[in-house]
N, C-alpha and C. Protein backbone atom coordinates (compact mmCIF):
# COMPACT_ATOMS: atom_id res chain seq x y z
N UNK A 1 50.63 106.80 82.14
CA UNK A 1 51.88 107.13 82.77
C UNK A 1 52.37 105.91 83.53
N UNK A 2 53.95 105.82 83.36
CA UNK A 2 54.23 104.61 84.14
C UNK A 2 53.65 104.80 85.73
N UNK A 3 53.20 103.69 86.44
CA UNK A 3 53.25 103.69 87.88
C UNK A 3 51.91 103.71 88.33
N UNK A 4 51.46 104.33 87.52
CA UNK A 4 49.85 104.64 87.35
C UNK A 4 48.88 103.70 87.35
N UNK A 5 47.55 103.42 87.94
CA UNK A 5 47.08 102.16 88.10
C UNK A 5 45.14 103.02 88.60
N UNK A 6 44.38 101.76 88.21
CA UNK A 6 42.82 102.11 88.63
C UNK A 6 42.15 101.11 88.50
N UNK A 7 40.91 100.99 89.86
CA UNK A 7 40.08 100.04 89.28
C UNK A 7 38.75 100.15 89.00
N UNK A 8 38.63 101.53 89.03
CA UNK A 8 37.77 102.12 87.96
C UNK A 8 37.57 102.86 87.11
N UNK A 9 36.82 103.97 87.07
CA UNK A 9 36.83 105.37 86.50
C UNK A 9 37.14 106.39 87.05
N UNK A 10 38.20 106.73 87.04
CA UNK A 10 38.80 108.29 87.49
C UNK A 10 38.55 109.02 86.72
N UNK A 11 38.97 110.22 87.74
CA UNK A 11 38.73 111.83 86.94
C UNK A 11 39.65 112.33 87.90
N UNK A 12 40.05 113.61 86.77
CA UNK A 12 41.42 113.96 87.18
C UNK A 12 41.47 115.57 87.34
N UNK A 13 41.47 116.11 88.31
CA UNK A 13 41.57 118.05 87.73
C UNK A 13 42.53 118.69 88.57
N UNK A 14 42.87 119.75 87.96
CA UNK A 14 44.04 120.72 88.22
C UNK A 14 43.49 121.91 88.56
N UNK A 15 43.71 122.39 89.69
CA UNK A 15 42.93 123.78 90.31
C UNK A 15 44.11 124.55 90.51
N UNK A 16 44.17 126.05 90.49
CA UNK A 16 45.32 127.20 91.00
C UNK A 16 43.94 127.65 91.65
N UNK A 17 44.19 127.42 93.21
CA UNK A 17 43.52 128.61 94.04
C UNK A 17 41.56 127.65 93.47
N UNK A 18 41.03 128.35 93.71
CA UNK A 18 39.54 127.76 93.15
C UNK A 18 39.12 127.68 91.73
N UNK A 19 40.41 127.56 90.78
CA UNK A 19 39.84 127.82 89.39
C UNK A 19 40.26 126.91 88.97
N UNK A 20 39.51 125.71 88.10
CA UNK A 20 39.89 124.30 88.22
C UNK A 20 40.53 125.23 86.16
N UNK A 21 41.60 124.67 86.03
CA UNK A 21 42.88 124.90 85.02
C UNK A 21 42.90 123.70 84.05
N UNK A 22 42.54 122.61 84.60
CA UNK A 22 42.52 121.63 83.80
C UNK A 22 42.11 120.17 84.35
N UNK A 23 41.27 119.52 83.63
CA UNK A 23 40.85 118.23 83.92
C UNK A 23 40.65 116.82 82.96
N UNK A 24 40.29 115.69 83.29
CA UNK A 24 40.38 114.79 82.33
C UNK A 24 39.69 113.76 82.83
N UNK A 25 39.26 113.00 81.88
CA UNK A 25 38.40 111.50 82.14
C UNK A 25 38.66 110.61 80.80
N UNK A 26 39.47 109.43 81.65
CA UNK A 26 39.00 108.46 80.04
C UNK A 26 40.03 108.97 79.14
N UNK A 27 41.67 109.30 79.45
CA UNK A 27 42.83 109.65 78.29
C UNK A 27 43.18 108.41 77.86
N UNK A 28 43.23 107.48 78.95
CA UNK A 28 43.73 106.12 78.86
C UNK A 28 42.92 104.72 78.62
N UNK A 29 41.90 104.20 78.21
CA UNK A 29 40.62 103.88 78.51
C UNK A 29 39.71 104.38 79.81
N UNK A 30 40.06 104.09 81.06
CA UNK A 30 39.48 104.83 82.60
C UNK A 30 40.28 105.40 82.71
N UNK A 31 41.61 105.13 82.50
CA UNK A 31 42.50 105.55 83.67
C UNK A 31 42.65 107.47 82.87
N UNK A 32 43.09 108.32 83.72
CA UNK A 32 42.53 109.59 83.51
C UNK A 32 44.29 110.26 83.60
N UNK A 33 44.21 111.07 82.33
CA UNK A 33 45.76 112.01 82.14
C UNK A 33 45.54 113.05 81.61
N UNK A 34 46.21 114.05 82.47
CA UNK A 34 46.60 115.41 81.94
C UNK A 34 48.04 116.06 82.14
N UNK A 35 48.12 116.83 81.10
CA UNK A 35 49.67 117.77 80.99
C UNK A 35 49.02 119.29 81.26
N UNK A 36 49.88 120.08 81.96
CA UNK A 36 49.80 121.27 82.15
C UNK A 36 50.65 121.99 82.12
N UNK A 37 50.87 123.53 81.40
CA UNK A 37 51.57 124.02 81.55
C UNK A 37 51.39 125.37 82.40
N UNK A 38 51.61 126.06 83.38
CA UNK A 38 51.82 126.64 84.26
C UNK A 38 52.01 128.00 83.53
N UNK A 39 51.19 129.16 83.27
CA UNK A 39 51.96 130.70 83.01
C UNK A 39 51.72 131.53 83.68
N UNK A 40 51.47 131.34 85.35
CA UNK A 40 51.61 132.06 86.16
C UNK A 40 52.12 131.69 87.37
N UNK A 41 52.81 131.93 88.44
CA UNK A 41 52.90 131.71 89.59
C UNK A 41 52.04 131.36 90.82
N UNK A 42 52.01 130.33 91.60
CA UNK A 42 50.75 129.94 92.16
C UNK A 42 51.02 128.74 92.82
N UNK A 43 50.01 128.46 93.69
CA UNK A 43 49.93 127.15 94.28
C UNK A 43 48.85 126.38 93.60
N UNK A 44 49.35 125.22 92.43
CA UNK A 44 48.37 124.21 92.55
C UNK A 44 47.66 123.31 93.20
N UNK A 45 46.79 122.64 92.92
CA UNK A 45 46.23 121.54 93.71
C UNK A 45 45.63 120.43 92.66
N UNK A 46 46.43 119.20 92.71
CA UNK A 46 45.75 117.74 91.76
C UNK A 46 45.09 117.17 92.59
N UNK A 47 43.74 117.40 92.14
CA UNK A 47 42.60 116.84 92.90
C UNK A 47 42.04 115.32 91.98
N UNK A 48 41.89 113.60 92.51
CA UNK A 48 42.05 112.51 91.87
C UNK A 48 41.06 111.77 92.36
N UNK A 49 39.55 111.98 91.43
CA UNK A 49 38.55 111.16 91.82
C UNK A 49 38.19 110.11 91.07
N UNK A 50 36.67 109.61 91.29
CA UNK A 50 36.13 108.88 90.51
C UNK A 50 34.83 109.86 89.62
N UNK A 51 34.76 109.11 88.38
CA UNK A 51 33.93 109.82 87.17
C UNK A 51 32.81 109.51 88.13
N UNK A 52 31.55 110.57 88.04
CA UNK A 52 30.41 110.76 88.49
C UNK A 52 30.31 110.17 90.19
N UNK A 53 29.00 109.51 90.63
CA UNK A 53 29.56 109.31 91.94
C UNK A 53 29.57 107.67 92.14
N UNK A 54 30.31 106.90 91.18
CA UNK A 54 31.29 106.02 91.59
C UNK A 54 32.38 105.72 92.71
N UNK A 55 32.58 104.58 92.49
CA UNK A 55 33.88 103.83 93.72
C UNK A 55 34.66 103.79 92.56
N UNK A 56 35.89 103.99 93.14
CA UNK A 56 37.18 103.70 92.50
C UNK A 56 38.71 103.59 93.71
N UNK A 57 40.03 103.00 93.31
CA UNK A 57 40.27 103.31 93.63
C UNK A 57 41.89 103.21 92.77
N UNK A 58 43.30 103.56 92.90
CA UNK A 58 44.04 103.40 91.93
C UNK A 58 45.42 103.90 93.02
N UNK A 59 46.54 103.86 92.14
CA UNK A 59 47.59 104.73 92.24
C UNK A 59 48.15 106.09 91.90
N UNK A 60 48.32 106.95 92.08
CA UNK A 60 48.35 108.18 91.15
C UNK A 60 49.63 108.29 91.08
N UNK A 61 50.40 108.88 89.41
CA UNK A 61 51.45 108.80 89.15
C UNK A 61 52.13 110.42 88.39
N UNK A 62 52.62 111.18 89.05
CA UNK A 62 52.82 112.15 88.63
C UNK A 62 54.09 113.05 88.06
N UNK A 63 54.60 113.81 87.33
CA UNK A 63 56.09 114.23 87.27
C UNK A 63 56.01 115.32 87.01
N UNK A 64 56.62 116.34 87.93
CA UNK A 64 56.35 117.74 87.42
C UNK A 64 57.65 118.42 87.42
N UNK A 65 58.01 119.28 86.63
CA UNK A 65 59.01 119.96 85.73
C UNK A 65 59.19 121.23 85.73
């Protein structure tokens, strides 16, 4: 995604409430992407780490619709 940046290994997940909905590692070589589509009403949460327990650190770049 434009804007988007890392200087390591991220990991990427999508939680509604405590139920992680969707996650990712490694879409981009490290750098970590997901699309979601939403079929219920809710408060998400994009939670933006590093893969296992690594240092990382990056920009996060997001667009939601």
């Amino acid at each position: 995604m434009p804007g988007a940046s890392n200087t390591r290994d991220t990991y990427l997940r999508l939680y509604n409430g405590t139920t992680q909905v969707a996650s990712n590692d490694d879409a981009c070589g490290t750098l970590s992407y997901a699309s979601f589509k939403a079929t219920t009403a809710g408060t998400y949460q994009i939670r933006v780490g590093c893969y296992s327990s690594g240092s990382c650190s990056g920009t996060v770049a997001y667009t939601i619709q």
